[in-house]
PDB file of N, CA and C in Angstrom:
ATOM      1  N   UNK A   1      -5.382  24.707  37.815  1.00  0.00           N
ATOM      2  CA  UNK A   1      -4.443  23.749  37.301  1.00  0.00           C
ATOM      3  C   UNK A   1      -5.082  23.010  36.133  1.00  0.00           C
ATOM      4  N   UNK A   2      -3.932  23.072  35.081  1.00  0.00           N
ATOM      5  CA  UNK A   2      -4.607  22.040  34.140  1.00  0.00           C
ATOM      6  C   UNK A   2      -4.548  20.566  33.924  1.00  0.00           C
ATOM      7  N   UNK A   3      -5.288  19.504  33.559  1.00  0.00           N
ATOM      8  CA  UNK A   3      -5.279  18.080  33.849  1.00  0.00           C
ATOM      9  C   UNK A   3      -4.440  17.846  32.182  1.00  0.00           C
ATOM     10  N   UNK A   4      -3.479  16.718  32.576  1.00  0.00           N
ATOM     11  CA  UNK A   4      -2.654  16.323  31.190  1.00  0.00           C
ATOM     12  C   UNK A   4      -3.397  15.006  31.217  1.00  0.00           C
ATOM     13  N   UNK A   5      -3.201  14.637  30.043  1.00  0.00           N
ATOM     14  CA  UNK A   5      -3.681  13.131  29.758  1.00  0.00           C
ATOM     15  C   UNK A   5      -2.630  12.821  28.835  1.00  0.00           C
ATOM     16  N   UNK A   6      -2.184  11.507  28.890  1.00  0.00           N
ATOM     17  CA  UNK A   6      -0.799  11.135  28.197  1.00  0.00           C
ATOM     18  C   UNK A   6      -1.586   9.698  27.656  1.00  0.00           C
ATOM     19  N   UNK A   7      -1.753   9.615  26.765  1.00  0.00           N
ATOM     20  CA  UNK A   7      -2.425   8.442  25.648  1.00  0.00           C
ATOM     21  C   UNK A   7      -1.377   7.707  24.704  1.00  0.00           C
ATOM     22  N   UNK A   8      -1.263   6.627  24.604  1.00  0.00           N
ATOM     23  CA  UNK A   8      -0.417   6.040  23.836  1.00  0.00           C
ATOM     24  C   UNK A   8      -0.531   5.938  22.269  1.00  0.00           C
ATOM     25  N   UNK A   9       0.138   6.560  21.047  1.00  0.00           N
ATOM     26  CA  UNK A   9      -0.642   6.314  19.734  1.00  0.00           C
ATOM     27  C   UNK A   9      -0.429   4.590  19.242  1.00  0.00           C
ATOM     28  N   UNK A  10      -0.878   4.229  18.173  1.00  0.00           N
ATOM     29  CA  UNK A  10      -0.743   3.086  17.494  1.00  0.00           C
ATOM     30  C   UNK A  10       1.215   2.376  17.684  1.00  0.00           C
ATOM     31  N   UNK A  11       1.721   3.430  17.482  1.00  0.00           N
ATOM     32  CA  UNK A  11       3.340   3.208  17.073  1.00  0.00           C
ATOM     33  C   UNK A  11       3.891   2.747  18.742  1.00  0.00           C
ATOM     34  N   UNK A  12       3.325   2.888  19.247  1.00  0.00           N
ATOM     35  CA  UNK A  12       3.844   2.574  21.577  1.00  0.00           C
ATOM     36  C   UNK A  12       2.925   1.758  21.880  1.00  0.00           C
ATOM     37  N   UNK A  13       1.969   0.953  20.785  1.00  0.00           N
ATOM     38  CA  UNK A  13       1.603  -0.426  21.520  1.00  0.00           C
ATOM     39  C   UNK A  13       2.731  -0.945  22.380  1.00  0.00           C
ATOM     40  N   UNK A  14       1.816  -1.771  23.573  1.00  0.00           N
ATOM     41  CA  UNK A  14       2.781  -2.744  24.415  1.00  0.00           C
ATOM     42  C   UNK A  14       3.438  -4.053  23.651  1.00  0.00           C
ATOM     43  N   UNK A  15       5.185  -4.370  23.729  1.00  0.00           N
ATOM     44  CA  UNK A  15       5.334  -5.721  23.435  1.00  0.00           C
ATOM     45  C   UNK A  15       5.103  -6.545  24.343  1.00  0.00           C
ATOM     46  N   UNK A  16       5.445  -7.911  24.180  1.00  0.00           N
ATOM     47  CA  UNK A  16       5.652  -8.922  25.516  1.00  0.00           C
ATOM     48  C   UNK A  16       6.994  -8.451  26.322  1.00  0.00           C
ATOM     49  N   UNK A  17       7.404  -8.090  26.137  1.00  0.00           N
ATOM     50  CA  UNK A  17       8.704  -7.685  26.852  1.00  0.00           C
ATOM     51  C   UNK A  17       8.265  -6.445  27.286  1.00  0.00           C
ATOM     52  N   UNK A  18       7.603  -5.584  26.757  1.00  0.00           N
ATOM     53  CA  UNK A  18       7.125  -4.310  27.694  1.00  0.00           C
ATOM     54  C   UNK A  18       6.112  -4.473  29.075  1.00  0.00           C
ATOM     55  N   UNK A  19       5.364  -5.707  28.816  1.00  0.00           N
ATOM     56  CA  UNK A  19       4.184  -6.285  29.415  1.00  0.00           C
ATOM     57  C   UNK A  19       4.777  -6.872  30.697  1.00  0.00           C
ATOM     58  N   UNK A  20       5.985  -7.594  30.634  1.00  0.00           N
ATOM     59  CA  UNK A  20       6.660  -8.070  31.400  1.00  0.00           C
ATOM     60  C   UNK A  20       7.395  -7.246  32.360  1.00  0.00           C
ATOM     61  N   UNK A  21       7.872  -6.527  32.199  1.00  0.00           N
ATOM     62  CA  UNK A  21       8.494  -5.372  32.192  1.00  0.00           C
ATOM     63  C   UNK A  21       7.477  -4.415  33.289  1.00  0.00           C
ATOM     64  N   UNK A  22       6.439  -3.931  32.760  1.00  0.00           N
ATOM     65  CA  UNK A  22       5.274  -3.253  33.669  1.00  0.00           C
ATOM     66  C   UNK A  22       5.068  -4.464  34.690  1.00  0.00           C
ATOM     67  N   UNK A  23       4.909  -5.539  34.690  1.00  0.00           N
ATOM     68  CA  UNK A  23       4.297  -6.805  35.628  1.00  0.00           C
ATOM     69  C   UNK A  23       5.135  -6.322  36.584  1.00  0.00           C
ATOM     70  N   UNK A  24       5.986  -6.577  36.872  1.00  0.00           N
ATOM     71  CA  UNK A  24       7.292  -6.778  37.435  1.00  0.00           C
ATOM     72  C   UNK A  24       7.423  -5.429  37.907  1.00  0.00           C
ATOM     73  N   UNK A  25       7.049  -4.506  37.427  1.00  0.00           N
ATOM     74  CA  UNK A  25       7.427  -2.840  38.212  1.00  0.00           C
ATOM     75  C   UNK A  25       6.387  -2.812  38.795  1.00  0.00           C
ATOM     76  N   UNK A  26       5.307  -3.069  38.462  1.00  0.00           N
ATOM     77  CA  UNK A  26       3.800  -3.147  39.119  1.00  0.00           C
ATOM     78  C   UNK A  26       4.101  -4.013  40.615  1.00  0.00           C
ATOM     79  N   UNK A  27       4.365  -5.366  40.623  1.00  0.00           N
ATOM     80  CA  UNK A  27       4.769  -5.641  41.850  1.00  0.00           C
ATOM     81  C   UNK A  27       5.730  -5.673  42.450  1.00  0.00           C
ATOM     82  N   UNK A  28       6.605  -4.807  42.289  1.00  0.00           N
ATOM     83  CA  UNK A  28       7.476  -3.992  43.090  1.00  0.00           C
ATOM     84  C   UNK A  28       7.046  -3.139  43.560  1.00  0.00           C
ATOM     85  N   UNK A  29       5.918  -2.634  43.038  1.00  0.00           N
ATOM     86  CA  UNK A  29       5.227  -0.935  43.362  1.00  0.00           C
ATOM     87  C   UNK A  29       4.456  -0.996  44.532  1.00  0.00           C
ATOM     88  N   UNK A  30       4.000  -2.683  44.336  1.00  0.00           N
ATOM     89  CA  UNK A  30       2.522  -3.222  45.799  1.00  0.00           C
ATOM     90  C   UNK A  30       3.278  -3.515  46.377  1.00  0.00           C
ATOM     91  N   UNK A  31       4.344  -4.403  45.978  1.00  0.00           N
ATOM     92  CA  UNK A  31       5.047  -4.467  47.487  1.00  0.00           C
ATOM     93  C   UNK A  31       5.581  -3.615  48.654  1.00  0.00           C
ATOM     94  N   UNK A  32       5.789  -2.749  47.573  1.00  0.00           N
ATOM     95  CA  UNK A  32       7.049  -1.352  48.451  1.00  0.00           C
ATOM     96  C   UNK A  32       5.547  -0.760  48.703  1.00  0.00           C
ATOM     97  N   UNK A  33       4.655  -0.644  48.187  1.00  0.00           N
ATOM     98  CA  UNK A  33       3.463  -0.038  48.779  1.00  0.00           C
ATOM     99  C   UNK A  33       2.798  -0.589  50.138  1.00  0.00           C
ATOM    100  N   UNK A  34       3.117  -1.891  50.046  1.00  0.00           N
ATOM    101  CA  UNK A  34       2.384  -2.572  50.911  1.00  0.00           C
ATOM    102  C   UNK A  34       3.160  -2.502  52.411  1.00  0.00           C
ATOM    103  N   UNK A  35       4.746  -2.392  51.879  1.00  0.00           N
ATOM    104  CA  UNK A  35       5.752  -2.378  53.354  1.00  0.00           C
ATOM    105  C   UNK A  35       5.144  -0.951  53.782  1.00  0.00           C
ATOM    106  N   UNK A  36       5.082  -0.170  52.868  1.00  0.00           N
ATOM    107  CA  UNK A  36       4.969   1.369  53.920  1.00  0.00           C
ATOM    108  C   UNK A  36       3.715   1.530  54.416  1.00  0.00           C
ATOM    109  N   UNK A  37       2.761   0.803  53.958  1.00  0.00           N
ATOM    110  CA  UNK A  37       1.553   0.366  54.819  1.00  0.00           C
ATOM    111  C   UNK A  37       2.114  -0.248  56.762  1.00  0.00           C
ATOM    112  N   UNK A  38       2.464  -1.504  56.108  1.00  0.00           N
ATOM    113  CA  UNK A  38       2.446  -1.859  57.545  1.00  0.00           C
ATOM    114  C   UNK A  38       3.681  -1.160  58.241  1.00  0.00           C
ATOM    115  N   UNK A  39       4.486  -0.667  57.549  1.00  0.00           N
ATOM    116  CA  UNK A  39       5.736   0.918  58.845  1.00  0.00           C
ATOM    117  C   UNK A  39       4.517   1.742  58.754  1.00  0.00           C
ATOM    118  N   UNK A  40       3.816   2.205  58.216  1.00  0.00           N
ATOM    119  CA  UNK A  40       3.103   3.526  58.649  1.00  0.00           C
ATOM    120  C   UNK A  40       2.491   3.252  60.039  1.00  0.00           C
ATOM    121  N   UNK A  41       1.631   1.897  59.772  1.00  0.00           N
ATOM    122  CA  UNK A  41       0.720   1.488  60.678  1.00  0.00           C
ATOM    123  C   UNK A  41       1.428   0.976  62.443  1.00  0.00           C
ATOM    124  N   UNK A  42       2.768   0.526  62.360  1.00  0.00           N
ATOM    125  CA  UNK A  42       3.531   0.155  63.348  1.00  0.00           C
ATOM    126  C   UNK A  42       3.852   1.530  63.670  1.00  0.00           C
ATOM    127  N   UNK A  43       4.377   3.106  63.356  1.00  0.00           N
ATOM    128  CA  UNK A  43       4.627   3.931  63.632  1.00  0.00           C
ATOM    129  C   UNK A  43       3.619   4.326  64.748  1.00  0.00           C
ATOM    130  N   UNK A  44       1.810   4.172  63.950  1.00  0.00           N
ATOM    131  CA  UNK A  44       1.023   4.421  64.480  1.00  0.00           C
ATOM    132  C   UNK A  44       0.771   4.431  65.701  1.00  0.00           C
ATOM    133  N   UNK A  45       0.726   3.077  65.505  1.00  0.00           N
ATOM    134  CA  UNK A  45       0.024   2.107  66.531  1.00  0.00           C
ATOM    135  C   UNK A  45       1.320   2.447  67.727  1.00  0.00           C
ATOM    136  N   UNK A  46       2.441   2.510  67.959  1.00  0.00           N
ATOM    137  CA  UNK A  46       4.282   2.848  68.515  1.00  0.00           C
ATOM    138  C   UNK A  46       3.582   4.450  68.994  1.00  0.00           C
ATOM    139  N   UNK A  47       3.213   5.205  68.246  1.00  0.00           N
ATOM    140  CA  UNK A  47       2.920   6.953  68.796  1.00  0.00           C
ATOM    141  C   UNK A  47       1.571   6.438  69.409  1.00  0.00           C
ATOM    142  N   UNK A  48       0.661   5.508  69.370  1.00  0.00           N
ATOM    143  CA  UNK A  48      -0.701   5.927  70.365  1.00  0.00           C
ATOM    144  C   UNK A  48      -0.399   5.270  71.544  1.00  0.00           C
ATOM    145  N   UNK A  49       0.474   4.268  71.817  1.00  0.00           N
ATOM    146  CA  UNK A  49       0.969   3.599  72.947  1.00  0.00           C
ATOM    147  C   UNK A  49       2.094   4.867  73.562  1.00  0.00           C
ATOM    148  N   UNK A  50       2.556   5.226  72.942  1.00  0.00           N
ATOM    149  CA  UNK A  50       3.310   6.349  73.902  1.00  0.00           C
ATOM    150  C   UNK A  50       2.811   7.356  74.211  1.00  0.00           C
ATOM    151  N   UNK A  51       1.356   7.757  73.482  1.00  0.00           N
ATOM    152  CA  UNK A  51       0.354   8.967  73.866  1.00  0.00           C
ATOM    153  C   UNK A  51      -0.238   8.237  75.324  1.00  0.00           C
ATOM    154  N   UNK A  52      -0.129   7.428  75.525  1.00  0.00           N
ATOM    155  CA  UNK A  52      -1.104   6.376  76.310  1.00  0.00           C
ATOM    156  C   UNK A  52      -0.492   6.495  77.477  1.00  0.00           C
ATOM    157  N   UNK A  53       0.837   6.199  77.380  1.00  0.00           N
ATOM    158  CA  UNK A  53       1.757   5.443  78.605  1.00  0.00           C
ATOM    159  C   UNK A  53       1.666   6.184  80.099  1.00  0.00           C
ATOM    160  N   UNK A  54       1.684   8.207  79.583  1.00  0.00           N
ATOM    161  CA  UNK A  54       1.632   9.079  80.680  1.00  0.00           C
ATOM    162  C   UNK A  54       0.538   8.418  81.642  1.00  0.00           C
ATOM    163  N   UNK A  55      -0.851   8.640  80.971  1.00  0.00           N
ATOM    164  CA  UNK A  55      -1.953   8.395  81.422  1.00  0.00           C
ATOM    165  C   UNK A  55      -1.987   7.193  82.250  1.00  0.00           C
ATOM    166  N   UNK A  56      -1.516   6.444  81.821  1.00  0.00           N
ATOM    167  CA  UNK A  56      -1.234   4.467  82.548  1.00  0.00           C
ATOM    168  C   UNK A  56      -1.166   4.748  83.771  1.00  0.00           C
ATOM    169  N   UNK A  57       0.525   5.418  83.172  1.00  0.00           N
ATOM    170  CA  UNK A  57       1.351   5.867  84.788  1.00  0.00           C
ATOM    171  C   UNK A  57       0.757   6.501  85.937  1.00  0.00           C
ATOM    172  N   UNK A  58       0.246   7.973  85.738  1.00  0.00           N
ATOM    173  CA  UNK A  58      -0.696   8.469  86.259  1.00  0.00           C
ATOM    174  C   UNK A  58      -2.037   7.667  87.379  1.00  0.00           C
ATOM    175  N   UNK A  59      -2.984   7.051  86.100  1.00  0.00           N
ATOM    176  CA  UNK A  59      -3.565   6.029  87.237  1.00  0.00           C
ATOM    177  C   UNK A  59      -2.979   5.043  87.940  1.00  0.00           C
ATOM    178  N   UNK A  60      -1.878   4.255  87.138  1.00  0.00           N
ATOM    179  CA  UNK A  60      -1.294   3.418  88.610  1.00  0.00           C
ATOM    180  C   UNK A  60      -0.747   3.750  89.415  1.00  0.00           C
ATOM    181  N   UNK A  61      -0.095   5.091  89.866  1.00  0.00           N
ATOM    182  CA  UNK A  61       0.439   5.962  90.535  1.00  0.00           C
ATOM    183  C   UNK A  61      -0.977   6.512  91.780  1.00  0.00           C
ATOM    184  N   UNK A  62      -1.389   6.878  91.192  1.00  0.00           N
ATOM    185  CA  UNK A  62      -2.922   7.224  91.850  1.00  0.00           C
ATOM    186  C   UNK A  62      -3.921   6.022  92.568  1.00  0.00           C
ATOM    187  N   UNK A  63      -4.169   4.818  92.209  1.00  0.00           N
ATOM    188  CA  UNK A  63      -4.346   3.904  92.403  1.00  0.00           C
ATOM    189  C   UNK A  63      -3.661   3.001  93.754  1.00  0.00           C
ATOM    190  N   UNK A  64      -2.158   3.331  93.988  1.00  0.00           N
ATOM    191  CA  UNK A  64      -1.383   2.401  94.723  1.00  0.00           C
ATOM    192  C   UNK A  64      -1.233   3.389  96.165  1.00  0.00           C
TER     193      UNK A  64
END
């Protein structure tokens, strides 16, 4: 595979309104990045408690 590099010339300097513009998509980007962080991590953490639960059952079943 070949690597592209996309470089901006002199004429696509940033304005203030472009600057603003990236700010603002930028933290939209962490945010929505940051929610699928903590759903990934609640999914997680939701599938190792239900990997778990058989096993629970099992010993308190065995136990009583």
């Amino acid at each position: 595979m070949a690597n592209i590099t996309i470089t901006k010339t002199d004429a696509e300097t940033d304005t203030d309104t472009d600057t603003a513009t990236d700010n603002k998509r930028r933290k939209g980007s962490r945010l929505k990045s940051t929610l699928w962080f903590v759903a990934l991590w609640c999914v997680g953490v939701g599938g190792a408690m239900l990997l778990a639960l058989p096993f629970k059952l099992l010993i308190q079943a065995a136990t009583h």
